[in-house]
PDB file of N, CA and C in Angstrom:
ATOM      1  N   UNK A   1       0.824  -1.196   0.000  1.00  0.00           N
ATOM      2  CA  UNK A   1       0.000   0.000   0.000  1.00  0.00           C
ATOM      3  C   UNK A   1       0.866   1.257   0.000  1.00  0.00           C
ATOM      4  N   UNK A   2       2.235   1.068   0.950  1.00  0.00           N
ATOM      5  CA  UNK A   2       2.775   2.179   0.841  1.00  0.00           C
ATOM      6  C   UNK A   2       3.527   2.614  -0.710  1.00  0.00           C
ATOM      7  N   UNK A   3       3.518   1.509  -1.495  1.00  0.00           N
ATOM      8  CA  UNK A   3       4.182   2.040  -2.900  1.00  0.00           C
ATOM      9  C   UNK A   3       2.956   2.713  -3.890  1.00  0.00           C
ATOM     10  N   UNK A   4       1.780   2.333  -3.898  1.00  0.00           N
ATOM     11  CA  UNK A   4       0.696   2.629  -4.087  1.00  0.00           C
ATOM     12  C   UNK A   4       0.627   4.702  -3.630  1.00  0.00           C
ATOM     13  N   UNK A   5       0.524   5.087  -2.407  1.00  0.00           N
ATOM     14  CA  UNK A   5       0.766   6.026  -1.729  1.00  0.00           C
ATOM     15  C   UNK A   5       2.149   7.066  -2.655  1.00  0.00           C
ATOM     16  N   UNK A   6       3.007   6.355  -2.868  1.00  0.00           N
ATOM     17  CA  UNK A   6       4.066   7.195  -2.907  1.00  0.00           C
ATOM     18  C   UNK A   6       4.054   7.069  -5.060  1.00  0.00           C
ATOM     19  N   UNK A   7       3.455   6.470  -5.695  1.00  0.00           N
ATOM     20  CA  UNK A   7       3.503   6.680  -6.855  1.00  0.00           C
ATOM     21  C   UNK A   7       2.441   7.351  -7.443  1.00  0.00           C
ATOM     22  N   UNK A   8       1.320   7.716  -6.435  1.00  0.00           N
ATOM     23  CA  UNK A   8       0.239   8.976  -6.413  1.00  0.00           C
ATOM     24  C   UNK A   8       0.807  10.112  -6.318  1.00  0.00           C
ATOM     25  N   UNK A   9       1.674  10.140  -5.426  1.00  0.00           N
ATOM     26  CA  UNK A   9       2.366  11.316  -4.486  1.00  0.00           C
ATOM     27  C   UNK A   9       3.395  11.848  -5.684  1.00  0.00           C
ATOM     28  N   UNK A  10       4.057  10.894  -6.485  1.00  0.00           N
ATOM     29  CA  UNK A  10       5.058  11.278  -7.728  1.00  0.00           C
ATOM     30  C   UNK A  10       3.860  11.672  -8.924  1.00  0.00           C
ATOM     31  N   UNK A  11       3.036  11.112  -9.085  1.00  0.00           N
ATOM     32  CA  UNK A  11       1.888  11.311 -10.248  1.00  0.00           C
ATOM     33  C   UNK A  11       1.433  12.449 -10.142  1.00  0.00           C
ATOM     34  N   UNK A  12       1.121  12.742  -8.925  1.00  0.00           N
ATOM     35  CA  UNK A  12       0.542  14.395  -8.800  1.00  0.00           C
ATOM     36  C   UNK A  12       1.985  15.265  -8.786  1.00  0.00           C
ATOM     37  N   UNK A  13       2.843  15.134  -8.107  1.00  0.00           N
ATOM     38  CA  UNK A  13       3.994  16.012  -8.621  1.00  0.00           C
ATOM     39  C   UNK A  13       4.212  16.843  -9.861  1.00  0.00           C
ATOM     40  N   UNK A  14       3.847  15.180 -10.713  1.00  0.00           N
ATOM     41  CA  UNK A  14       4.903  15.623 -11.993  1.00  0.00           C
ATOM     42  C   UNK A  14       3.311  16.327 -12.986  1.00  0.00           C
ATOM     43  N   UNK A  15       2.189  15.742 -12.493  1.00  0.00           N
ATOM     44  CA  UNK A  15       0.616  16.895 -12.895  1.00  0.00           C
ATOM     45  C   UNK A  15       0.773  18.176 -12.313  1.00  0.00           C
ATOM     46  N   UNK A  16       1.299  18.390 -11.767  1.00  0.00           N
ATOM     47  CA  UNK A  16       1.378  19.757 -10.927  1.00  0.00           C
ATOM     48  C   UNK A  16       2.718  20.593 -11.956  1.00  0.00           C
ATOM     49  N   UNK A  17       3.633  19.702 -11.967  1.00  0.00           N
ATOM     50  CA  UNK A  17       4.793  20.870 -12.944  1.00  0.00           C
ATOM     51  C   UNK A  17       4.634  20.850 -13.882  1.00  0.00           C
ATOM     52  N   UNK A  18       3.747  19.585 -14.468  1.00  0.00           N
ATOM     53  CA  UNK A  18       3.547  19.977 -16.102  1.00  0.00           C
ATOM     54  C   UNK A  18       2.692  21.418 -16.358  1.00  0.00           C
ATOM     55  N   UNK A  19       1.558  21.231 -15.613  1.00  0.00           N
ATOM     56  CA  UNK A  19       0.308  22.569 -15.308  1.00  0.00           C
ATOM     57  C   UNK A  19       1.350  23.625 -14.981  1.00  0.00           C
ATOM     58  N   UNK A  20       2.224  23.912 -14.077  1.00  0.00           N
ATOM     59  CA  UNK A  20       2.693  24.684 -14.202  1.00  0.00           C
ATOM     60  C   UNK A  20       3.855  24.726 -15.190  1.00  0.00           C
ATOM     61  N   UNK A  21       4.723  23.990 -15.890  1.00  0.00           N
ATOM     62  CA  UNK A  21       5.197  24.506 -17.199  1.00  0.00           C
ATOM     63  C   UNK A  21       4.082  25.172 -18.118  1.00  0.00           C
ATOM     64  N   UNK A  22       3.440  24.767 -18.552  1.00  0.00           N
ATOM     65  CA  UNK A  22       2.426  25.176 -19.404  1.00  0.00           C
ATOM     66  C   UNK A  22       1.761  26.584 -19.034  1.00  0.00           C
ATOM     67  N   UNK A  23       1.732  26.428 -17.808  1.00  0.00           N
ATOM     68  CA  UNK A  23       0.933  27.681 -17.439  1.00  0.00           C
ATOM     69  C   UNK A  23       1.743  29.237 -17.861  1.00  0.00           C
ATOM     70  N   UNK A  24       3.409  29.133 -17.545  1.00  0.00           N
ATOM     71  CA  UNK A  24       4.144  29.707 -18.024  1.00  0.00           C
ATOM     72  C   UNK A  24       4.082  30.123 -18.958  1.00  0.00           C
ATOM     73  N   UNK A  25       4.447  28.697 -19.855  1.00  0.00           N
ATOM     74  CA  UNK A  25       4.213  29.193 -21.299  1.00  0.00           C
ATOM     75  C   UNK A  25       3.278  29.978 -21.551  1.00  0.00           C
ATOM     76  N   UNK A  26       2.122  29.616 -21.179  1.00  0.00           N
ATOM     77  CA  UNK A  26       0.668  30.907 -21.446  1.00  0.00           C
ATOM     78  C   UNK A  26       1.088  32.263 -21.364  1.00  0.00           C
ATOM     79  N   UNK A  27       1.137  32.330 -19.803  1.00  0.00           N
ATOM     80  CA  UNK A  27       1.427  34.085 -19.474  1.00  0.00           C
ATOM     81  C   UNK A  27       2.468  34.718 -20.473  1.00  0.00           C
ATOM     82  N   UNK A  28       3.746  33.932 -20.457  1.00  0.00           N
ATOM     83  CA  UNK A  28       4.509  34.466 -21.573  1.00  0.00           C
ATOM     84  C   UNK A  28       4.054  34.899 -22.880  1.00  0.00           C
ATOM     85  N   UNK A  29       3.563  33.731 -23.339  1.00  0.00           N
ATOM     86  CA  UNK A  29       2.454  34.388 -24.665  1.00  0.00           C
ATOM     87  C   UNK A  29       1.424  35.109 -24.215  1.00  0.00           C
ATOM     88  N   UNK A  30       1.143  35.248 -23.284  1.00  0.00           N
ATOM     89  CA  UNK A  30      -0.329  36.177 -23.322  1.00  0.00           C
ATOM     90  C   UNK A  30       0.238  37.676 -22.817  1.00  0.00           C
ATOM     91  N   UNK A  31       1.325  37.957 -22.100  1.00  0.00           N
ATOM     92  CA  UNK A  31       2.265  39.249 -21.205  1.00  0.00           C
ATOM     93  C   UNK A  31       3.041  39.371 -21.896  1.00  0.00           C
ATOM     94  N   UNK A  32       4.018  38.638 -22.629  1.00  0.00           N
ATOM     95  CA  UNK A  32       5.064  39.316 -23.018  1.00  0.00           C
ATOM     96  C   UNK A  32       5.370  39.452 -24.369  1.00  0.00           C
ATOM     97  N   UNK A  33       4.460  38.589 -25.265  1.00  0.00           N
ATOM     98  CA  UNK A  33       4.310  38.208 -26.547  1.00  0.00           C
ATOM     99  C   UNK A  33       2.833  39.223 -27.155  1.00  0.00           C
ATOM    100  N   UNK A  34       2.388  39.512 -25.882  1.00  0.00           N
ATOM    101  CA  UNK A  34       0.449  40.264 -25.955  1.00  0.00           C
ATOM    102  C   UNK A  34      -0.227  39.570 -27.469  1.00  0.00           C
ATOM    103  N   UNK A  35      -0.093  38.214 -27.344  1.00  0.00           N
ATOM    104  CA  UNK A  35      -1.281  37.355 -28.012  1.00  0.00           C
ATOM    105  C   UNK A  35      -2.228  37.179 -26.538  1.00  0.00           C
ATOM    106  N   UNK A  36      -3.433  37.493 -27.210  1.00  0.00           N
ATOM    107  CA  UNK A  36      -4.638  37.484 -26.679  1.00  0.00           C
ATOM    108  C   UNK A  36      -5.383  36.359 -26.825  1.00  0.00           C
ATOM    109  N   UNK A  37      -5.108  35.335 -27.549  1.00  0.00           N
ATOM    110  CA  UNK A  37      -5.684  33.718 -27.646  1.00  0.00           C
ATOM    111  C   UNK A  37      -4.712  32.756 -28.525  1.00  0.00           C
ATOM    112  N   UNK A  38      -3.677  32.068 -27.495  1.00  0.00           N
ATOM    113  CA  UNK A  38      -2.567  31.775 -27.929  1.00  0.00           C
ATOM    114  C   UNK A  38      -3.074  30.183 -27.905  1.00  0.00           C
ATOM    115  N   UNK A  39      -2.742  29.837 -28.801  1.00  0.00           N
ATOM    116  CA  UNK A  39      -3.354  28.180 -29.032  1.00  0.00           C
ATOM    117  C   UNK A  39      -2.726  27.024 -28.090  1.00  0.00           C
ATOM    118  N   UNK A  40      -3.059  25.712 -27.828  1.00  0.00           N
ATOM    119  CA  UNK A  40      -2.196  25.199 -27.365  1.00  0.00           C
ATOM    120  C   UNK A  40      -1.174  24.827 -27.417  1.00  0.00           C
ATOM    121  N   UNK A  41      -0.681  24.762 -28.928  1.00  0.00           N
ATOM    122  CA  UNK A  41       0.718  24.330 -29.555  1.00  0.00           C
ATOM    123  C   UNK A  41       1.540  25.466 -29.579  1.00  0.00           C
ATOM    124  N   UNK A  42       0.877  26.634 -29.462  1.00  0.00           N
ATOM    125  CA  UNK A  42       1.603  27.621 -29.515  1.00  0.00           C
ATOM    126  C   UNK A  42       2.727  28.213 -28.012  1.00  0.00           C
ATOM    127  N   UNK A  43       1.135  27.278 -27.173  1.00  0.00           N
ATOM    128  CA  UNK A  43       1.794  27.465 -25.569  1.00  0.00           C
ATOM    129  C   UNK A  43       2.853  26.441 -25.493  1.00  0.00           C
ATOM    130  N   UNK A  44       2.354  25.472 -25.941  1.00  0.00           N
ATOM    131  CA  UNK A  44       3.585  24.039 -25.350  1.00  0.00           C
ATOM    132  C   UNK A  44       4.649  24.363 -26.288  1.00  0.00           C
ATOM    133  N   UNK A  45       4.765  25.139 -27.454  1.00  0.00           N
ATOM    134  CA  UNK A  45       6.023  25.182 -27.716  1.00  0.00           C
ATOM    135  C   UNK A  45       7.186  26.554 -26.952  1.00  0.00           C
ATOM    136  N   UNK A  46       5.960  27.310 -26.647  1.00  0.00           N
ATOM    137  CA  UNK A  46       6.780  28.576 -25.865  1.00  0.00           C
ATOM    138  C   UNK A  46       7.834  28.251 -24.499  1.00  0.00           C
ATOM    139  N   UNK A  47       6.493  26.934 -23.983  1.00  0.00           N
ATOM    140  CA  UNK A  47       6.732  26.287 -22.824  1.00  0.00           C
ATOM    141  C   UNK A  47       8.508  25.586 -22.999  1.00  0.00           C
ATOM    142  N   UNK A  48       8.459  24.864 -23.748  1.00  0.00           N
ATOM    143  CA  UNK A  48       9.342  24.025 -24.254  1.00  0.00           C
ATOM    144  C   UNK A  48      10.885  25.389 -24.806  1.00  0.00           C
ATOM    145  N   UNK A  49      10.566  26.191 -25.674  1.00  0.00           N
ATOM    146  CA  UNK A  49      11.981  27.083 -26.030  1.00  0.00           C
ATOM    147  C   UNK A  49      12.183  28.117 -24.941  1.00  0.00           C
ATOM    148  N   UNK A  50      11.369  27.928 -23.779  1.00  0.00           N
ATOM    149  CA  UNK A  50      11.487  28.770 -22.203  1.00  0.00           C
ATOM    150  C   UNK A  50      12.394  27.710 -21.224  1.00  0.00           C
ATOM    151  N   UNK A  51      11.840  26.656 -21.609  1.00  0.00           N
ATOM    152  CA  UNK A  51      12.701  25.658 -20.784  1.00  0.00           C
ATOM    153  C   UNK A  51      14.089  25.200 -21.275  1.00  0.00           C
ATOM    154  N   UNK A  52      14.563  25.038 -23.098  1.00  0.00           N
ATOM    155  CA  UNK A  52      15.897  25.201 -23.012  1.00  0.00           C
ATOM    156  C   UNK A  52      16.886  26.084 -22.917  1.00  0.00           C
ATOM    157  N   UNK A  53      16.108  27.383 -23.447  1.00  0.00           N
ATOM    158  CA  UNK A  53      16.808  28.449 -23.048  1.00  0.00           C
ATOM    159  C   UNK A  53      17.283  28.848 -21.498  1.00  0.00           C
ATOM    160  N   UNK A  54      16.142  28.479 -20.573  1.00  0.00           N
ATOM    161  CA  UNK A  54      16.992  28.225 -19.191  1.00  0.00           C
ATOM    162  C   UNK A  54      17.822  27.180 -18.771  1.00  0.00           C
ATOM    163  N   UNK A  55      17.945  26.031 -19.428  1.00  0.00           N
ATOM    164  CA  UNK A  55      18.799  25.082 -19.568  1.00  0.00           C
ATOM    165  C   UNK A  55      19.960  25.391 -19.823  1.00  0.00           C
ATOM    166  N   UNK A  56      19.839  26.273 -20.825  1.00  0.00           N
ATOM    167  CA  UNK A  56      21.742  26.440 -21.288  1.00  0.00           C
ATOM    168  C   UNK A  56      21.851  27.807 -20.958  1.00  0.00           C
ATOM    169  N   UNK A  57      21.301  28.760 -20.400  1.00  0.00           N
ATOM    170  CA  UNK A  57      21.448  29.488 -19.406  1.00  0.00           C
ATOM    171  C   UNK A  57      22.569  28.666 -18.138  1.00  0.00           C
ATOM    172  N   UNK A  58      21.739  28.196 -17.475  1.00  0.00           N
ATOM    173  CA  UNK A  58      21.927  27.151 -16.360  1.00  0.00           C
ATOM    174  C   UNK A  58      23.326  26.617 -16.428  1.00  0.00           C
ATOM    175  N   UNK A  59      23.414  25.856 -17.762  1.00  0.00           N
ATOM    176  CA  UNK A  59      24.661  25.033 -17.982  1.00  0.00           C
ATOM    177  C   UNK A  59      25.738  26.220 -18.744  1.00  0.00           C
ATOM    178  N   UNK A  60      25.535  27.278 -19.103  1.00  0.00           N
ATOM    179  CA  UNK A  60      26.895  28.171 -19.478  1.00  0.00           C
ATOM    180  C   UNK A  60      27.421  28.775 -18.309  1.00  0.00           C
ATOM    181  N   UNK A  61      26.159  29.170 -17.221  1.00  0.00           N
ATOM    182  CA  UNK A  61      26.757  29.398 -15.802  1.00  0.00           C
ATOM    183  C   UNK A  61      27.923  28.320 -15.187  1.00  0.00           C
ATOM    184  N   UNK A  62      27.082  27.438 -14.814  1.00  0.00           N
ATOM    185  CA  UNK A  62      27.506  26.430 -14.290  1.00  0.00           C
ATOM    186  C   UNK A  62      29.279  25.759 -14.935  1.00  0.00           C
ATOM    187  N   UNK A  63      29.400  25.701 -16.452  1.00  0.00           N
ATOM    188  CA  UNK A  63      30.603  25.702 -16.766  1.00  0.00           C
ATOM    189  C   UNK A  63      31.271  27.030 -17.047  1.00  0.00           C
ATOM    190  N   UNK A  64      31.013  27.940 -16.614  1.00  0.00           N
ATOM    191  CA  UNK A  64      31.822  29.209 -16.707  1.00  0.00           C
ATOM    192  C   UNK A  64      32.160  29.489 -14.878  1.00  0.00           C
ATOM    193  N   UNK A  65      31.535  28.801 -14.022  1.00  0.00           N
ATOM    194  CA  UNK A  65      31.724  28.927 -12.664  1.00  0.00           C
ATOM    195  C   UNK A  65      33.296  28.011 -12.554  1.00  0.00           C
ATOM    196  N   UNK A  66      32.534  26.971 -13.131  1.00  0.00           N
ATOM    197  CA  UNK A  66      33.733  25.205 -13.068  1.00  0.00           C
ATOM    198  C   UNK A  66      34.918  26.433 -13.322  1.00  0.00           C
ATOM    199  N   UNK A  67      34.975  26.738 -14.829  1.00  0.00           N
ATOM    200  CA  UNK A  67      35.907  27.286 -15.258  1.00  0.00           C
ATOM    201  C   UNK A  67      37.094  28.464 -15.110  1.00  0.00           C
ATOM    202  N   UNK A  68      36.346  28.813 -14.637  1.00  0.00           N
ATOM    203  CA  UNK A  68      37.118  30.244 -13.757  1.00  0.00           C
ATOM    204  C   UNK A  68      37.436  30.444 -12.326  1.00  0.00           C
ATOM    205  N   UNK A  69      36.602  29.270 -11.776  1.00  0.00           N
ATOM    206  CA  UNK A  69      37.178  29.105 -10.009  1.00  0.00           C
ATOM    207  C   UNK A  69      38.423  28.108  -9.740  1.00  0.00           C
ATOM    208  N   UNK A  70      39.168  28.672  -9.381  1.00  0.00           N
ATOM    209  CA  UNK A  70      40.054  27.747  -9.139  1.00  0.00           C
ATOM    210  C   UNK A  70      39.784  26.691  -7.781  1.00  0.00           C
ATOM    211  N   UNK A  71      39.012  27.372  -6.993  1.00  0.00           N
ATOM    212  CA  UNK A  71      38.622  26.109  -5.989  1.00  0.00           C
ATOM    213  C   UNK A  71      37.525  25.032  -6.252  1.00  0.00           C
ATOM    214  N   UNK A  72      37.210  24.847  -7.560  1.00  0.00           N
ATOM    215  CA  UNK A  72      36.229  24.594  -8.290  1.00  0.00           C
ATOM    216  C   UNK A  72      36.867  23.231  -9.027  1.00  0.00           C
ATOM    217  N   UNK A  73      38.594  22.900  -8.794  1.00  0.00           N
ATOM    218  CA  UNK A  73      38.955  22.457 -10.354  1.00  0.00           C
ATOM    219  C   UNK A  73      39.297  21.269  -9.476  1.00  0.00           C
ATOM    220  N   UNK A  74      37.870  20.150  -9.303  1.00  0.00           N
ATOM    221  CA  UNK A  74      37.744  18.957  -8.868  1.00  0.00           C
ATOM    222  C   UNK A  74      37.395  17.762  -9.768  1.00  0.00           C
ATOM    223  N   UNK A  75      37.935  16.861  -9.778  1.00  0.00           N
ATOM    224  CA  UNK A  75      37.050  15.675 -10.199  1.00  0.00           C
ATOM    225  C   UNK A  75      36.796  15.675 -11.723  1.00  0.00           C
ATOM    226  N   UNK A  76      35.765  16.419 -12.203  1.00  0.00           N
ATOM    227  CA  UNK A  76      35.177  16.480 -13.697  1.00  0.00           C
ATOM    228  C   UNK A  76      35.862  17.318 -14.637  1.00  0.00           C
ATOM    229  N   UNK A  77      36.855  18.674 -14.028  1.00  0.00           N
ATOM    230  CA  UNK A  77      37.594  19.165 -14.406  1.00  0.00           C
ATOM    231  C   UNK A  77      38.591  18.684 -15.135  1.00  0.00           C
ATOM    232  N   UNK A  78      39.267  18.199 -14.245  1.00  0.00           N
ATOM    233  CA  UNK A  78      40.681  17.389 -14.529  1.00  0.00           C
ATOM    234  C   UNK A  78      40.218  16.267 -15.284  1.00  0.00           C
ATOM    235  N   UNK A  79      39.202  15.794 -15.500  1.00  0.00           N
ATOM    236  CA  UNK A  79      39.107  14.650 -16.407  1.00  0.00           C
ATOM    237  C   UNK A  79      39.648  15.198 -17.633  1.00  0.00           C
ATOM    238  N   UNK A  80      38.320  15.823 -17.645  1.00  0.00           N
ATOM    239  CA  UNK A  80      38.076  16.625 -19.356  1.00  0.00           C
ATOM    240  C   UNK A  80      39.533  17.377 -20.116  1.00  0.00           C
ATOM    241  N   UNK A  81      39.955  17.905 -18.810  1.00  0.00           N
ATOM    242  CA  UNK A  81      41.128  18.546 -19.622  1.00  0.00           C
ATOM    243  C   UNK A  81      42.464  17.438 -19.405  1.00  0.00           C
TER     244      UNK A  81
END
């Protein structure tokens, strides 16, 4: 019962961030884009080029941090180079 419990508990999670990815996407098209009846494909794709663009946001930080800290130059560093 308790796996039952806890794969509800992940099911609604991941219903909850999809609704809110999407929801994003909306406002963006509806605030910052000012479409006034933005379709659904139009949202899930906004949704979707909002989410890689913070992705490699994310990851140019993240290897420009690696890269320039020297207390930083552990493990994955030294592989690569």
């Amino acid at each position: 019962m308790n796996e039952v419990v806890v794969a509800a508990v992940a099911g609604a999670s991941l219903a909850v961030g999809a609704a809110i990815w999407l929801l994003a996407g909306y406002l963006i098209q509806r605030f910052a884009f000012r479409n006034p009846e933005p379709t659904y494909a139009i949202v899930f794709a906004t949704s979707l080029s909002a989410s890689m663009l913070l992705f490699s946001f994310v990851a140019l930080l993240t290897f420009h941090i690696r890269y320039t800290n020297p207390s930083a130059d552990i493990g994955l560093i030294q592989t690569v180079r």
